[in-house]
N, C-alpha and C. Protein backbone atom coordinates (compact mmCIF):
# COMPACT_ATOMS: atom_id res chain seq x y z
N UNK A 1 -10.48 37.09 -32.82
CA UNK A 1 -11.41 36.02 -32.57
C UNK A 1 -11.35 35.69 -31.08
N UNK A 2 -12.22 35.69 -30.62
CA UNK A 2 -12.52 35.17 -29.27
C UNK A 2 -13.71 34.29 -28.91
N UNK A 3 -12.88 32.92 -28.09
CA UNK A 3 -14.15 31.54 -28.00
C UNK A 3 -14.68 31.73 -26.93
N UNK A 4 -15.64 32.00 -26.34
CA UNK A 4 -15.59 31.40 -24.89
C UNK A 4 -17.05 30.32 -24.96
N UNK A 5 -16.63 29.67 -23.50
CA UNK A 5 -17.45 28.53 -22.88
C UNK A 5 -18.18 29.16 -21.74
N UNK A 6 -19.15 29.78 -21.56
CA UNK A 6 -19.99 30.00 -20.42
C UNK A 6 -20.48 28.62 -19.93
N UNK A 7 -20.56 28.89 -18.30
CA UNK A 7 -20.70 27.66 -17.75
C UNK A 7 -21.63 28.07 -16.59
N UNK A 8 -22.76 27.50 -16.36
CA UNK A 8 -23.86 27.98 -15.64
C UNK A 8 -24.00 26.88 -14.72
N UNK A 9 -24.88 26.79 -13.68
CA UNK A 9 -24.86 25.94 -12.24
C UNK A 9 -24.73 26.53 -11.18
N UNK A 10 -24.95 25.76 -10.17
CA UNK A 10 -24.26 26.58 -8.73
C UNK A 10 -22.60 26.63 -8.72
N UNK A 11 -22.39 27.00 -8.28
CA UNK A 11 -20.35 27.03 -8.19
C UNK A 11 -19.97 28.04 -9.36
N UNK A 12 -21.27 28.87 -10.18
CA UNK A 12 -20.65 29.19 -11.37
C UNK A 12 -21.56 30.95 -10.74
N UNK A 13 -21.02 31.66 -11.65
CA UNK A 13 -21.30 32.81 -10.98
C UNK A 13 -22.73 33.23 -11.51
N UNK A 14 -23.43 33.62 -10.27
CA UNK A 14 -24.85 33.71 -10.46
C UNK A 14 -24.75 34.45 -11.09
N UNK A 15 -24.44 35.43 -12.09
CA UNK A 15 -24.84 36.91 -12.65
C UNK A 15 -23.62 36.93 -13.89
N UNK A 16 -23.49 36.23 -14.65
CA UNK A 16 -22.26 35.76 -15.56
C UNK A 16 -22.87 36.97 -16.11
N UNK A 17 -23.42 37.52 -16.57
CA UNK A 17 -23.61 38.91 -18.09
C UNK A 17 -23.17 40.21 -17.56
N UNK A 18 -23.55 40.34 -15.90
CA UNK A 18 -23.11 41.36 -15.32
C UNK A 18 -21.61 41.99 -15.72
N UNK A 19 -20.98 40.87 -15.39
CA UNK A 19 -19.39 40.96 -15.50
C UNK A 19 -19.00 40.31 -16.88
N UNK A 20 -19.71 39.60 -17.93
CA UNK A 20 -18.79 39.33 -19.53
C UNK A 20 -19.60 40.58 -20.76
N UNK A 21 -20.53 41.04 -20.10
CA UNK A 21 -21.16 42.09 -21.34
C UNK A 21 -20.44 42.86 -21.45
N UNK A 22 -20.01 43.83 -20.46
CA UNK A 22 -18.93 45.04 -20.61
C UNK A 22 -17.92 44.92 -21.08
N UNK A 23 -17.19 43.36 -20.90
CA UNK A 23 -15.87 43.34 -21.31
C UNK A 23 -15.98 43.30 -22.57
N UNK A 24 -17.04 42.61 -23.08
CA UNK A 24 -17.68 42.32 -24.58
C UNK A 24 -17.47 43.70 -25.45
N UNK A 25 -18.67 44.30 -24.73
CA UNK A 25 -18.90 46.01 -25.06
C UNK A 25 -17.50 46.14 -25.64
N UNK A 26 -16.24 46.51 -24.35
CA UNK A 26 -14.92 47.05 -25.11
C UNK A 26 -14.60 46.43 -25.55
N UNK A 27 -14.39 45.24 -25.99
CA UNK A 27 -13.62 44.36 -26.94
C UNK A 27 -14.26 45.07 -28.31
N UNK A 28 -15.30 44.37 -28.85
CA UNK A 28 -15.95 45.30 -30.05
C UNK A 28 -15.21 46.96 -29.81
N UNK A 29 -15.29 47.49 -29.05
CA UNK A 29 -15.24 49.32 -29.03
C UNK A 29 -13.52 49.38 -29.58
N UNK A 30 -12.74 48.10 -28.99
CA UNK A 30 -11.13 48.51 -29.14
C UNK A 30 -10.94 47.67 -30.50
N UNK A 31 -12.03 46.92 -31.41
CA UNK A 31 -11.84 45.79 -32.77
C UNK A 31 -12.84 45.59 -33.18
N UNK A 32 -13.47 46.67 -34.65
CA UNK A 32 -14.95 46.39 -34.81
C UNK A 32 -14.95 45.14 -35.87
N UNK A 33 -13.78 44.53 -36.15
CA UNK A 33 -13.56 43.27 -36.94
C UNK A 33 -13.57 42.33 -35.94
N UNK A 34 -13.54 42.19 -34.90
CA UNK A 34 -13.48 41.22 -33.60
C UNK A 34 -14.74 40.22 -33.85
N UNK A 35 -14.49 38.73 -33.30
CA UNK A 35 -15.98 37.66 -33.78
C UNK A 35 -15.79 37.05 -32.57
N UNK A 36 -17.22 37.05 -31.80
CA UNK A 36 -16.75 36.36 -30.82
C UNK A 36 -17.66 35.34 -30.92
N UNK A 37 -17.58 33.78 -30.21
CA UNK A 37 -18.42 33.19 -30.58
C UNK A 37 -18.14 32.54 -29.44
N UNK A 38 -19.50 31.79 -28.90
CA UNK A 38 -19.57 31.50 -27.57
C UNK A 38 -20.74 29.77 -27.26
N UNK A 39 -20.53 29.39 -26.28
CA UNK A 39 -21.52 28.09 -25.92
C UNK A 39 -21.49 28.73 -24.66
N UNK A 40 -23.10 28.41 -24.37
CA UNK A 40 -23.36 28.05 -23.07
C UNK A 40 -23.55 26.63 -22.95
N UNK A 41 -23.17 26.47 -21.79
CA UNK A 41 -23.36 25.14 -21.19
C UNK A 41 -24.51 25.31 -19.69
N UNK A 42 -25.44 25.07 -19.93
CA UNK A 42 -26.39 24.39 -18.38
C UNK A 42 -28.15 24.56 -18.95
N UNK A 43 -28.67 24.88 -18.32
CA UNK A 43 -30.15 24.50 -18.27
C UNK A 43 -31.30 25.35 -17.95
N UNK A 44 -32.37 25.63 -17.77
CA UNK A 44 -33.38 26.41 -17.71
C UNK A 44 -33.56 26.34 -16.18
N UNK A 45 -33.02 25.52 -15.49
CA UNK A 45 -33.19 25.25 -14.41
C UNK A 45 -32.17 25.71 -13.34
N UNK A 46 -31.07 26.01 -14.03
CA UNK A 46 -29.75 26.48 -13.51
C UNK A 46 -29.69 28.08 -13.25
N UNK A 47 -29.51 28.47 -11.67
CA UNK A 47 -29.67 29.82 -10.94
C UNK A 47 -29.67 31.00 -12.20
N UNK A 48 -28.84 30.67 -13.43
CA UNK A 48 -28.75 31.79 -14.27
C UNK A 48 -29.52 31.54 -15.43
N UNK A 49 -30.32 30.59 -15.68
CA UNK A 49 -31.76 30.67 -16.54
C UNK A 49 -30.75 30.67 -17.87
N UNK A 50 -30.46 29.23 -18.80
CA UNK A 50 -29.58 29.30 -19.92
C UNK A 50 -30.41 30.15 -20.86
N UNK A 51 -31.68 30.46 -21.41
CA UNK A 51 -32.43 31.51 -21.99
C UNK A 51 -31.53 33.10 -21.83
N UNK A 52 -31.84 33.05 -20.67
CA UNK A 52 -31.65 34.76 -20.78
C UNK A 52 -30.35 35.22 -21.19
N UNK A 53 -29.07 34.08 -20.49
CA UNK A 53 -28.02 34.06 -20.52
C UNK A 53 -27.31 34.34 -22.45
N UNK A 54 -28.44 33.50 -22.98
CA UNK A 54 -27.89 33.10 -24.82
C UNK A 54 -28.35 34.83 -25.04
N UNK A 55 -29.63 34.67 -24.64
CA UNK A 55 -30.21 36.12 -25.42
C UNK A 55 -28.91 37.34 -24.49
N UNK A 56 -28.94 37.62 -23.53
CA UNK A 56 -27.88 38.52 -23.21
C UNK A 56 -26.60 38.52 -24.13
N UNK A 57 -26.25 37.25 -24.34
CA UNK A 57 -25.05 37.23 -25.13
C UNK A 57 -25.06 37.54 -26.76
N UNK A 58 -26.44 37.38 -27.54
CA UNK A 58 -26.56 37.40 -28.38
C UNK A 58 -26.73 39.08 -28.90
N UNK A 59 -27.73 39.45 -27.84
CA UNK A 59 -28.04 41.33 -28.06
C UNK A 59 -26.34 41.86 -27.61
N UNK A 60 -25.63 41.16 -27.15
CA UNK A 60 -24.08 42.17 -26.84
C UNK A 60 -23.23 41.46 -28.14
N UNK A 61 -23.88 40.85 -29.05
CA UNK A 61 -23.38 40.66 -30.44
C UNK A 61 -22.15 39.58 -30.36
N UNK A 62 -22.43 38.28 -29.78
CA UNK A 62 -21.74 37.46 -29.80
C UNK A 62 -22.54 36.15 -30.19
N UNK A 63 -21.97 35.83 -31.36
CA UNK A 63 -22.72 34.25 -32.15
C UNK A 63 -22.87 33.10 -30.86
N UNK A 64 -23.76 32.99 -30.32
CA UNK A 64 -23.60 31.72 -29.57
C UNK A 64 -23.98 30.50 -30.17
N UNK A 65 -23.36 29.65 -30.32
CA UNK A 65 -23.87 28.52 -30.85
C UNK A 65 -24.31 26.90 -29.64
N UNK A 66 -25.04 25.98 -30.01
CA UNK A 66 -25.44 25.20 -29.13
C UNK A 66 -24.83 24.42 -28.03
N UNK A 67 -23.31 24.13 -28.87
CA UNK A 67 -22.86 23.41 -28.05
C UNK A 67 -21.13 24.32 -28.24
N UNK A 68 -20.23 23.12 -27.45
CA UNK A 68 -18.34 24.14 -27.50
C UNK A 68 -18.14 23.49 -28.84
N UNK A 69 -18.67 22.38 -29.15
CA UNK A 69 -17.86 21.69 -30.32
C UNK A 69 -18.12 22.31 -31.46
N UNK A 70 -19.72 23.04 -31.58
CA UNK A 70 -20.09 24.05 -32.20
C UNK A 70 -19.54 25.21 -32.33
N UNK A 71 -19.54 25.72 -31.26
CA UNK A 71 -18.88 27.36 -31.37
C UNK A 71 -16.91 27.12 -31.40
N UNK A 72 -16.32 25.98 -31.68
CA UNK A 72 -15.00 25.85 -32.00
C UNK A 72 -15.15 25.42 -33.49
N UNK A 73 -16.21 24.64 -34.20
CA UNK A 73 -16.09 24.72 -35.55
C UNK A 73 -16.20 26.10 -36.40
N UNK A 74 -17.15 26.51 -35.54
CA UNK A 74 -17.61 28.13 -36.04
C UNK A 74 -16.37 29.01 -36.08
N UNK A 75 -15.73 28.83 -34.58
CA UNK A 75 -14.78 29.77 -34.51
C UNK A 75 -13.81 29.65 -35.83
N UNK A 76 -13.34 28.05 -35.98
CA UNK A 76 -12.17 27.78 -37.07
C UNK A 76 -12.64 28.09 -38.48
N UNK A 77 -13.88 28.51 -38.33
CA UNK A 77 -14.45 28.42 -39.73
C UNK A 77 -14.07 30.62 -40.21
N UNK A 78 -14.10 30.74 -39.04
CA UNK A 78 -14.20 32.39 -39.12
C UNK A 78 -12.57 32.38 -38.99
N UNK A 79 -11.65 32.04 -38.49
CA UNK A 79 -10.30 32.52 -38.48
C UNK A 79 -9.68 31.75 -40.13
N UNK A 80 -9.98 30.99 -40.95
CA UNK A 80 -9.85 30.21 -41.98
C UNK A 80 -10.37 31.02 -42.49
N UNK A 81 -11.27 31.88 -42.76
CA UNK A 81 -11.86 33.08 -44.02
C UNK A 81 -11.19 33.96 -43.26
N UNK A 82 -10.69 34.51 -42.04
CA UNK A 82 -9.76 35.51 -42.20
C UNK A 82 -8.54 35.37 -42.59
N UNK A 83 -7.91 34.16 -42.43
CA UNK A 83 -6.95 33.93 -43.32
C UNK A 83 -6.65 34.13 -44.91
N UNK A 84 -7.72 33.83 -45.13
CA UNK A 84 -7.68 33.76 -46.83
C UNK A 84 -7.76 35.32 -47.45
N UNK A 85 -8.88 36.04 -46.56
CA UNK A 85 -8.71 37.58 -47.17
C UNK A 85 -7.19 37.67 -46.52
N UNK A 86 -6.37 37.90 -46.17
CA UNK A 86 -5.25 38.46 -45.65
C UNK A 86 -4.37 38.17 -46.56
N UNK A 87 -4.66 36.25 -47.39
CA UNK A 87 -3.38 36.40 -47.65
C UNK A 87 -4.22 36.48 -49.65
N UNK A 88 -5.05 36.79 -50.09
CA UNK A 88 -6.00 37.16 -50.98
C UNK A 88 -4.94 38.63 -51.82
């Protein structure tokens, strides 16, 4: 399981997919059970366009959900059913 918080604005790196898709890519390539689930945080207005940013993240197969408080319920909700098959 992996959470992350993308964070968009100036001070934040203009080209965030450039550099988290690939790592994405191998994560899945080295754990095809791997869930990653993700928030962006910023705006349509913010240098990295929060649109393109969700859809980039979504076609490299990571659940983004709306907000962190979201994608941390999600996350606990997915490590709590992996728990249960394991111990099943």
């Amino acid at each position: 399981m992996l959470l992350l918080d993308v964070v968009l604005g100036y001070g934040s790196n203009l080209k965030p997919l450039e550099d988290i898709v690939p790592a994405i890519a191998e994560a899945f390539l080295r754990n095809r059970e791997l869930s990653i689930v993700a928030s962006v945080t910023g705006t349509e207005t913010d240098p990295q366009v929060r649109s393109k940013v969700v859809k980039g993240l979504e076609a490299a197969g990571v659940l983004v959900m709306p907000s962190n408080a979201g994608a941390c319920r999600l996350a606990g909700e997915i490590v709590r059913l992996g728990a249960k098959k394991v111990n099943s």
